[in-house]
Protein backbone atom coordinates (compact mmCIF):
# COMPACT_ATOMS: atom_id res chain seq x y z
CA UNK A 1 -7.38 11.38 -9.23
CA UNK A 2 -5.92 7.96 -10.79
CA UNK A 3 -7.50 4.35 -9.25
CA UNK A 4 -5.42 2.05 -9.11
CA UNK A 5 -6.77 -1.24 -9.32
CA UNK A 6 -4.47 -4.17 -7.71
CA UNK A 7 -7.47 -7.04 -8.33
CA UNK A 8 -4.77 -8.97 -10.33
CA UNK A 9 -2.89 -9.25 -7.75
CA UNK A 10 -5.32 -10.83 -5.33
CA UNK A 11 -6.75 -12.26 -3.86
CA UNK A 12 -3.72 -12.67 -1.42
CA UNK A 13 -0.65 -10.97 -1.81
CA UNK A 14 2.13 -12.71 -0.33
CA UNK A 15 5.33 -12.70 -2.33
CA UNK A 16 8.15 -10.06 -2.29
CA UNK A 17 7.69 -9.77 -6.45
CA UNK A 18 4.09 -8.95 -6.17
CA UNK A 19 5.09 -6.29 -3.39
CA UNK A 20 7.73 -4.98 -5.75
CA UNK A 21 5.36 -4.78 -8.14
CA UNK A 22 2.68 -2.73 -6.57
CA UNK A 23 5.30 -0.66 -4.66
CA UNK A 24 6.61 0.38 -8.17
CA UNK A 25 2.85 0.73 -9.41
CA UNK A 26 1.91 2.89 -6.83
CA UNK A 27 5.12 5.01 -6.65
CA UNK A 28 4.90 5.96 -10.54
CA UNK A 29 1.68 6.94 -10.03
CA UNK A 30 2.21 9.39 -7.11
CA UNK A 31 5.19 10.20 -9.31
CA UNK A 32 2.45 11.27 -12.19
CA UNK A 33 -0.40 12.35 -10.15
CA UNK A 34 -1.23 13.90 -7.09
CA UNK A 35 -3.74 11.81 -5.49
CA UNK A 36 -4.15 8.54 -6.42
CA UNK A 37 -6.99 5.40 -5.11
CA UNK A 38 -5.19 1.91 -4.36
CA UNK A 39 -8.46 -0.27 -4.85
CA UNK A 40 -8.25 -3.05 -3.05
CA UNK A 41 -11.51 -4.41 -3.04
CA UNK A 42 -10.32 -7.83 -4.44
CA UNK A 43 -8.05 -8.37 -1.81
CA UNK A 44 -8.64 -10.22 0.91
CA UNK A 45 -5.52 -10.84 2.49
CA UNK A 46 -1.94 -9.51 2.59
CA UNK A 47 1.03 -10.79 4.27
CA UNK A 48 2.67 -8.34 6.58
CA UNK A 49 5.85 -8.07 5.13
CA UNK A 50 4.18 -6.93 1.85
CA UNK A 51 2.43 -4.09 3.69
CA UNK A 52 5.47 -3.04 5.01
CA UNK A 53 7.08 -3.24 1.75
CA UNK A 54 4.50 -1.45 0.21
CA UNK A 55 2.80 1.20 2.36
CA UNK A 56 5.61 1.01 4.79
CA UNK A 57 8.02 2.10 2.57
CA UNK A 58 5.59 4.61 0.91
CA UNK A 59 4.77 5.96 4.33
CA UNK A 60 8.24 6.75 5.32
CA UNK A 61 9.16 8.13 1.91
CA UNK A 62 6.27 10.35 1.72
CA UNK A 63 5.58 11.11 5.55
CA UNK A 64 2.89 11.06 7.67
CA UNK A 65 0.81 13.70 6.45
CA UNK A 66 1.38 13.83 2.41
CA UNK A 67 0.72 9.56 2.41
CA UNK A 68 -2.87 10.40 4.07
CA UNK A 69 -3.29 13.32 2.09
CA UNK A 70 -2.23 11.85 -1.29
CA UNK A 71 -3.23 8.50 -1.31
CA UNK A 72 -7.17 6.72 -0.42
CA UNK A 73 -7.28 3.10 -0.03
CA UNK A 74 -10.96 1.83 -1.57
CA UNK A 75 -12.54 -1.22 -0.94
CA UNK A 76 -10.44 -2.62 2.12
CA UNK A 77 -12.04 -4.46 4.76
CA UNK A 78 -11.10 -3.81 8.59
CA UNK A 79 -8.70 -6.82 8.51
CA UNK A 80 -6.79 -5.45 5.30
CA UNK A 81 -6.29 -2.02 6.81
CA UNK A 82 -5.24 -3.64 10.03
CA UNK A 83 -2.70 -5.40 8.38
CA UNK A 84 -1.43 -2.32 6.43
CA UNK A 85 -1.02 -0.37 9.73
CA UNK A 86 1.15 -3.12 11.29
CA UNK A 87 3.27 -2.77 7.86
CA UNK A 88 3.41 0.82 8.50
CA UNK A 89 4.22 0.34 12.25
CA UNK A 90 6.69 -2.62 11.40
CA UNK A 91 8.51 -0.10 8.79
CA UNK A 92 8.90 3.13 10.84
CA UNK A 93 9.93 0.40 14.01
CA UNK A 94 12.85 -0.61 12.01
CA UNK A 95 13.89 2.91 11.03
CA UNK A 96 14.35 3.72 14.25
């Protein structure tokens, strides 16, 4: 299983670029490997829209049950993941 470490990003990720970034980090990876680790452990905060650009677009791409099977998110804090499910919720909302 490949980590992926996204401490260079942090310790807020806010922009669109970054989002674009780790979206295309993270999707080359699955792409690669199986199962991959997003560590987040240096990040503290995200903006919304980069969750939703990021693990919401993953989500819907992959589907419920392959994106929880596939990919483990290390080091987030209870905020962080909070903030990744609204991206998730705010992505699958607007695919509706």
């Amino acid at each position: 299983m490949k980590e992926l470490n996204l401490s260079q990003y942090g310790p807020i990720v806010s922009s669109k670029t970054v989002g674009e970034e780790i979206y295309s980090l993270i999707k080359s990876s699955l792409a690669k490997e199986q199962n991959i680790t997003v560590n987040l452990e240096n990040i503290k905060s995200m903006a919304t829209f980069c969750a939703k650009q990021i693990f919401g677009k993953i989500y819907i791409e992959l589907g419920s049950q392959q994106f929880f099977d596939r990919i483990t998110l290390k080091g987030a804090d209870s905020d962080l993941k909070t903030i990744i499910q609204i991206g998730i919720q705010h992505a699958l909302e607007e695919q509706k």
